[in-house]
N, C-alpha and C. Protein backbone atom coordinates (compact mmCIF):
# COMPACT_ATOMS: atom_id res chain seq x y z
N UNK A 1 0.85 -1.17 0.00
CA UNK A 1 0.00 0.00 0.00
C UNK A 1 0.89 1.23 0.00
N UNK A 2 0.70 2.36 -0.84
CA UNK A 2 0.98 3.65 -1.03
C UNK A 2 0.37 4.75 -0.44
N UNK A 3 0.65 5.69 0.93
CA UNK A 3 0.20 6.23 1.24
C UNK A 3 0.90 7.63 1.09
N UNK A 4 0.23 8.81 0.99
CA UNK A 4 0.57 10.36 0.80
C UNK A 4 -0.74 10.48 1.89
N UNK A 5 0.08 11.02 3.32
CA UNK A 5 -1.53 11.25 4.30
C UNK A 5 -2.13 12.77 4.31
N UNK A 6 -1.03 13.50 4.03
CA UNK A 6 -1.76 15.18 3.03
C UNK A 6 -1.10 15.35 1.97
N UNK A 7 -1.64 15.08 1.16
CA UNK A 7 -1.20 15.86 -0.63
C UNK A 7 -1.68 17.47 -0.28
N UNK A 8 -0.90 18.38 -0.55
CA UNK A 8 -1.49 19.39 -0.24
C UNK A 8 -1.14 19.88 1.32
N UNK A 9 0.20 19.88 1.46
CA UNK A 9 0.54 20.14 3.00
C UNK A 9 0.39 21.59 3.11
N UNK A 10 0.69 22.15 2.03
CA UNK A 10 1.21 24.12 2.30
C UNK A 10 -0.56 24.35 2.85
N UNK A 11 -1.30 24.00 1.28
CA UNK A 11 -2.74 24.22 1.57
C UNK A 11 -3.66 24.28 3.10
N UNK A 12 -2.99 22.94 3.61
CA UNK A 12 -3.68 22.26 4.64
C UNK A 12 -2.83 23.01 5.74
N UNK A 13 -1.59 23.48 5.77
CA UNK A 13 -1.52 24.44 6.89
C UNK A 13 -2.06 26.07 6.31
N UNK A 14 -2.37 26.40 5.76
CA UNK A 14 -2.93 27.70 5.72
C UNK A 14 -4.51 27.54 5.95
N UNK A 15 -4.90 26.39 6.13
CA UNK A 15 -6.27 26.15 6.51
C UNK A 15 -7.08 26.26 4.91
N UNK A 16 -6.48 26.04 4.18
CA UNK A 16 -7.21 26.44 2.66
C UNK A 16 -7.71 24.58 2.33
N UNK A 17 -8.83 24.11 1.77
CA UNK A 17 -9.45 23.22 2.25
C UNK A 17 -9.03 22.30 0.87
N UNK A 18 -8.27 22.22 0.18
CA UNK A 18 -7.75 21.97 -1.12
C UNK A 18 -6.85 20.98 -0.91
N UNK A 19 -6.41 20.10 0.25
CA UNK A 19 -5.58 19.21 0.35
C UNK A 19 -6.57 17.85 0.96
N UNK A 20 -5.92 16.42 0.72
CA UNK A 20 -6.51 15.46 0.60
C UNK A 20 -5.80 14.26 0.81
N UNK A 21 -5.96 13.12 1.47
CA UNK A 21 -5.22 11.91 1.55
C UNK A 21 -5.39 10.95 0.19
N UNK A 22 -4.03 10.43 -0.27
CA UNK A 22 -3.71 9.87 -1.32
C UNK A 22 -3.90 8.09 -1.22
N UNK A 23 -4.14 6.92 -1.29
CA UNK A 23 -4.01 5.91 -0.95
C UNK A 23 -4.15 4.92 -2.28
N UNK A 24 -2.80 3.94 -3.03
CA UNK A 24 -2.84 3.24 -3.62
C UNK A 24 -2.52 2.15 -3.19
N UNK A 25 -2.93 0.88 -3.96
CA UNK A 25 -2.92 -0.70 -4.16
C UNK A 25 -2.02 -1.05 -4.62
N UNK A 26 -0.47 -1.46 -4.80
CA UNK A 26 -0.34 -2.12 -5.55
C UNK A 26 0.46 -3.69 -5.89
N UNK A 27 -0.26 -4.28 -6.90
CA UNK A 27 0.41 -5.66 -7.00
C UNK A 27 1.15 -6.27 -7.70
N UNK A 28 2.36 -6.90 -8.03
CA UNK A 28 2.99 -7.30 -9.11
C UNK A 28 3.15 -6.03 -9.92
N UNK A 29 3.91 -4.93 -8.99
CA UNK A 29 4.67 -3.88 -9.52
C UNK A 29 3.82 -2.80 -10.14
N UNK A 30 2.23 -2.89 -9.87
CA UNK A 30 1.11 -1.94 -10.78
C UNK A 30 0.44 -1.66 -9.93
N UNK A 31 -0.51 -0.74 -9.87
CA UNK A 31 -0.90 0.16 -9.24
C UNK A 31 -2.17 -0.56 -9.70
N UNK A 32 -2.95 -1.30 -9.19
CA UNK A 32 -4.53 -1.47 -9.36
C UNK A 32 -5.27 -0.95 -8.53
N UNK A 33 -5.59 0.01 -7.35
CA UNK A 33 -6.65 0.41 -6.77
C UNK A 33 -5.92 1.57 -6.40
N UNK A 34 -7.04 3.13 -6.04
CA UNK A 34 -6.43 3.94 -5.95
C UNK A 34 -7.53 4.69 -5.63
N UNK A 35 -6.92 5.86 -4.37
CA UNK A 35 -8.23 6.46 -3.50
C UNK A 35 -7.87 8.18 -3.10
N UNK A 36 -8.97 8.90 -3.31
CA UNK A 36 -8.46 9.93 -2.78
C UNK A 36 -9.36 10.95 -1.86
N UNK A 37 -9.60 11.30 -0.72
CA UNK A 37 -10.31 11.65 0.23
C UNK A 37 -9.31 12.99 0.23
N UNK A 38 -10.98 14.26 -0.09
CA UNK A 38 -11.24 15.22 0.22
C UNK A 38 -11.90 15.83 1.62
N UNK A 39 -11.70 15.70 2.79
CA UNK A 39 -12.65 15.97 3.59
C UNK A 39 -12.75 17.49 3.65
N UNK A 40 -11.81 18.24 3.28
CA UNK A 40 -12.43 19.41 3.40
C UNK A 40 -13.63 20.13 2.37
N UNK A 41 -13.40 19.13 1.29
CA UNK A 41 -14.27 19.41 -0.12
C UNK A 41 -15.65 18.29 0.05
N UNK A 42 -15.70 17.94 1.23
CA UNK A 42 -16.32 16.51 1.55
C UNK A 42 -16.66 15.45 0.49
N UNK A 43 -15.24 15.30 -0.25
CA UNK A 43 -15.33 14.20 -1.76
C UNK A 43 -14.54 13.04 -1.37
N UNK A 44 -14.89 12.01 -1.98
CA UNK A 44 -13.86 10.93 -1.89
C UNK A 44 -13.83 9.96 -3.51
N UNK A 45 -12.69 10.05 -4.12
CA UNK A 45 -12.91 9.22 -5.62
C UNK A 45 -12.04 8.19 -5.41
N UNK A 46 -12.49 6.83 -6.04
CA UNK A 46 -11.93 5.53 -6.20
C UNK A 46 -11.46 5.49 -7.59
N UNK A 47 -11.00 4.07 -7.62
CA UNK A 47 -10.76 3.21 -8.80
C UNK A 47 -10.13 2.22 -8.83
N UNK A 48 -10.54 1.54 -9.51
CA UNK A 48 -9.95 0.01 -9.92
C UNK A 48 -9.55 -0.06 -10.93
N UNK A 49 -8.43 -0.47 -11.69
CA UNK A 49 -7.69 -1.06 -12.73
C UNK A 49 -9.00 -1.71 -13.35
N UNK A 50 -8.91 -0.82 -14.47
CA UNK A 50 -9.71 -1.69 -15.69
C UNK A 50 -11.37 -1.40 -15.18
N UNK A 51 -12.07 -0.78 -14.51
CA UNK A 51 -12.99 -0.60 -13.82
C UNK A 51 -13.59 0.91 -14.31
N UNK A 52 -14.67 1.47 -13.95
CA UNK A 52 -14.85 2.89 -13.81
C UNK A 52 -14.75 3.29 -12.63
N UNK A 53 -14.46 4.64 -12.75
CA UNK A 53 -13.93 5.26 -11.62
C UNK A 53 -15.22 5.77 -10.72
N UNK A 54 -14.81 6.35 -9.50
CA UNK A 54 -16.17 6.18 -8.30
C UNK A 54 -16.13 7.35 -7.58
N UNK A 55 -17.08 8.64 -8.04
CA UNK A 55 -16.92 9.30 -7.26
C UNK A 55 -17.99 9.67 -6.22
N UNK A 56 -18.35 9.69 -4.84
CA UNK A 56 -19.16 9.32 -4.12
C UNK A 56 -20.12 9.05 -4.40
N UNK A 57 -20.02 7.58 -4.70
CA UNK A 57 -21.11 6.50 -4.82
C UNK A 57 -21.24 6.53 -6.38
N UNK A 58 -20.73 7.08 -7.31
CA UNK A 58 -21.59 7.40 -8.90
C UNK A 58 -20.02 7.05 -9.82
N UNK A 59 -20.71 5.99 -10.62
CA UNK A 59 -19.93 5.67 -11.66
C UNK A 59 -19.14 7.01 -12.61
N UNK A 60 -18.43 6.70 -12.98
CA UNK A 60 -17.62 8.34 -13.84
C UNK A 60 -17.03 7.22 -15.26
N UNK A 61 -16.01 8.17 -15.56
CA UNK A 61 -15.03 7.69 -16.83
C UNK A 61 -14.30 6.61 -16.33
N UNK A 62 -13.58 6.12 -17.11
CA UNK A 62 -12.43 5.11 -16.91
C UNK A 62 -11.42 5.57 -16.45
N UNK A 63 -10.90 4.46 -15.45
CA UNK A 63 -9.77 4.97 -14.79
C UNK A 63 -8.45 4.36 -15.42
N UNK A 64 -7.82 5.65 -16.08
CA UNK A 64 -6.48 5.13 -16.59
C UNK A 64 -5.26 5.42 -16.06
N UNK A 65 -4.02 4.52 -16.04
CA UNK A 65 -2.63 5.15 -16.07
C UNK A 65 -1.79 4.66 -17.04
């Protein structure tokens, strides 16, 4: 597992609500699952390798890398 626990550190100390925890999966050297929590934007988006992507609760585009 890949964790970044604030993307957005400068943001998140000036209290500006634009920073977010980063969290990937990965197996046999690839990145298949991948998460990113907004709480100050109160968002959270997923994805799965080969899957559509998930942004609270609602199907979106494909998730590529």
């Amino acid at each position: 597992m890949i964790i970044d626990p604030i993307d957005g550190t400068e943001e998140f100390s000036r209290g500006i609500q634009t920073f977010g925890t980063l969290m990937g999966i990965e197996s046999n050297g690839e990145i298949v699952a991948a998460m990113v929590s907004a709480p100050g934007l109160h968002s959270r988006w997923w994805a799965y390798r080969g899957e559509a992507r998930t942004a609270m609760g609602k199907n979106g585009s494909m998730f590529r890398t």
